[in-house]
Structure formats: C-alpha cells, structure tokens
Protein backbone atom coordinates (compact mmCIF):
# COMPACT_ATOMS: atom_id res chain seq x y z
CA UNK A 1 18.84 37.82 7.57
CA UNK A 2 17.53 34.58 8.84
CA UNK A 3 19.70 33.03 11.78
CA UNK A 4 19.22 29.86 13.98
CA UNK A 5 20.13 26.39 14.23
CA UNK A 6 18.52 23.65 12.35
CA UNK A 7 17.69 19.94 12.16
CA UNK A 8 17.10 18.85 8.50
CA UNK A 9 16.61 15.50 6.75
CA UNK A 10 17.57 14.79 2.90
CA UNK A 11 16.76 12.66 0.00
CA UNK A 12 19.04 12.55 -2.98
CA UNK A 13 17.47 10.80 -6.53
CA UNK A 14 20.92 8.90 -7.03
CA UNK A 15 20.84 5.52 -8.10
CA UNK A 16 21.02 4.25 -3.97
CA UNK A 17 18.25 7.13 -2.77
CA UNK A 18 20.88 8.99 -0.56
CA UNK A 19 19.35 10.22 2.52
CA UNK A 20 20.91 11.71 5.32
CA UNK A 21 19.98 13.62 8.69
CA UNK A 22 22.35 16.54 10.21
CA UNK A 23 22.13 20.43 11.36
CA UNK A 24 22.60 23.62 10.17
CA UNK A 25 23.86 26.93 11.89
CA UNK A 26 22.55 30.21 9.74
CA UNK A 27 24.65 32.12 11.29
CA UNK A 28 22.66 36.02 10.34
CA UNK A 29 25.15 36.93 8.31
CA UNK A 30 24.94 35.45 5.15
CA UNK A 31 27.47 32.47 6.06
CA UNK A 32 26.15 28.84 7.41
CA UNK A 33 27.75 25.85 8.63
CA UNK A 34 26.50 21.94 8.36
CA UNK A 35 27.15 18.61 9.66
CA UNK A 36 26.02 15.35 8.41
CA UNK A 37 25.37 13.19 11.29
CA UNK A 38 24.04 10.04 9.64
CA UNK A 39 23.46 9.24 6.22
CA UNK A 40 22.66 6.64 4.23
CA UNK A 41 26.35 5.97 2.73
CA UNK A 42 27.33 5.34 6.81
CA UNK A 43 29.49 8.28 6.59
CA UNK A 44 29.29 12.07 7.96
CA UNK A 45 30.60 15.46 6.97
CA UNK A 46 30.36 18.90 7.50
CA UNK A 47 31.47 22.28 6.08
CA UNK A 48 30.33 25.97 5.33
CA UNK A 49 28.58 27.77 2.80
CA UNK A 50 26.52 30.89 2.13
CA UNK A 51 23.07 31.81 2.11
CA UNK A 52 20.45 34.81 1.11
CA UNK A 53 17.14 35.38 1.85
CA UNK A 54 14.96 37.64 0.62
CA UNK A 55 12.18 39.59 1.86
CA UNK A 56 9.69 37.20 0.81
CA UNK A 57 10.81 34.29 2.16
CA UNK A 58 13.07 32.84 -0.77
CA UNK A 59 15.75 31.33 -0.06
CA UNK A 60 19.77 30.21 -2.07
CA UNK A 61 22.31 28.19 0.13
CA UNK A 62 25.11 27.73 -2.11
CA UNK A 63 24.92 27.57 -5.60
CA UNK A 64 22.27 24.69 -6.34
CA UNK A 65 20.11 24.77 -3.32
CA UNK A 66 16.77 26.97 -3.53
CA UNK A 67 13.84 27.41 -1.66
CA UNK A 68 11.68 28.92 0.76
CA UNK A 69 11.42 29.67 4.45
CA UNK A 70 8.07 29.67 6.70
CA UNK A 71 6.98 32.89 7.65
CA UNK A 72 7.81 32.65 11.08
CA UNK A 73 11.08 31.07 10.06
CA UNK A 74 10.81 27.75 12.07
CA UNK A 75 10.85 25.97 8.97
CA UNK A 76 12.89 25.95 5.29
CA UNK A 77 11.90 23.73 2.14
CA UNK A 78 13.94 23.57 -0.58
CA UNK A 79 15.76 21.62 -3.25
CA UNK A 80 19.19 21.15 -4.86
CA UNK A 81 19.22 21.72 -8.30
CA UNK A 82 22.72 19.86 -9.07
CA UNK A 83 23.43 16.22 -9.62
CA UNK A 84 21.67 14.73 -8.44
CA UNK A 85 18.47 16.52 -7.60
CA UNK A 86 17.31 16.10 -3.74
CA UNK A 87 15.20 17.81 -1.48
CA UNK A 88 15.38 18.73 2.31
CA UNK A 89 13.88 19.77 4.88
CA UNK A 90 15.33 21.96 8.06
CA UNK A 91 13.17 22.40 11.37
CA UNK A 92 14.42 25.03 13.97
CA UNK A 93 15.82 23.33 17.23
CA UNK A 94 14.34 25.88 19.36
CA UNK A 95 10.55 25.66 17.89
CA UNK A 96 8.06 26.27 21.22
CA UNK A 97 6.19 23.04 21.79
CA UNK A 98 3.05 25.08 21.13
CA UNK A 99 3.86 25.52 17.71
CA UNK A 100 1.91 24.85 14.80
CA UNK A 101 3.04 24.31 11.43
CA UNK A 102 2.87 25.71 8.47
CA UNK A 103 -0.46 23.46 6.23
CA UNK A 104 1.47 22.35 2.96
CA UNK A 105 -1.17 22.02 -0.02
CA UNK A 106 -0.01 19.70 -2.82
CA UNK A 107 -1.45 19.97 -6.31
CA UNK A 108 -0.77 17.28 -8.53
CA UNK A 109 -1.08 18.01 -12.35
CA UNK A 110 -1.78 14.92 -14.93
C-alpha cells in the first residue's frame, strides 16, 4: 500500500476554475488525510478519506477520484469524476533532489 506525504495542486471545471494547493498523508493503510491550504474560493479545509492501489499503479481515493501513481511512487495523477470534473496532481515531500521525473507523453486526437 502506498504511504507518504504529499503536496498536490487542483483545478476544478466549475464556472470560477476552482483551484487550490494543500497536502495529503497516505497513511499505508488504506486511510488518507488532506488539508486545503489555499484555494481559489480564499478558504481551506481538510478531512479523511480512503484509498486503494493496485499492483499496477492504479489508483481510487474516495469515490470519484481515479488515477495513477509513478512507479517509484513520488508522483500521483488523477482526476475526480464528480461534479464538477477536476484534476490534480500530488508530488511526494520527501522526493531526493536528484530525482527525475516521470516524461508525460500527450496524444491529442482530432
């Protein structure tokens, strides 16, 4: 199970363009916690949820929220499927300074 702490960044496709920055604790065990430290609105929040992983990298936090985690696990992409749709993106805290990232290859389909 995947377990570490997190900064992340958000965009929501509501009619403002929510965005928000705050961290995540995946805590091992299937449980996480979050905290909103700035968004977008001016306000913050927090809370706790749970999570899966499985053993090729997919990822559920909640109920809406699927993605996919980096092999090493520095890194997790995914989006929330509820209303509205957003995406986010969570970067390990404790990533070496050597690190490279994973390449990201967009196709775009007419």
């Amino acid at each position: 199970m995947l377990d570490g702490n997190y900064h992340g960044v958000s965009y929501y496709a509501d009619e403002d363009g929510f965005t928000a920055f705050g961290d995540v604790s995946l805590h091992g065990n299937g449980n996480a916690a979050y905290v909103q430290i700035d968004t977008s609105g001016g306000g913050s929040s927090g809370g706790t949820t749970a999570y899966t992983v499985t053993s090729d990298g997919e990822i559920t936090i909640g109920s809406d929220r699927r993605g996919v985690v980096s092999a090493d696990g520095n890194y997790i992409f995914f989006v929330d499927l509820g209303d509205p749709v957003g995406i986010e993106i969570l970067a390990k805290k404790s990533v070496p300074s050597a690190a490279t990232g994973p390449a990201i290859s967009i196709l775009l389909l007419n």
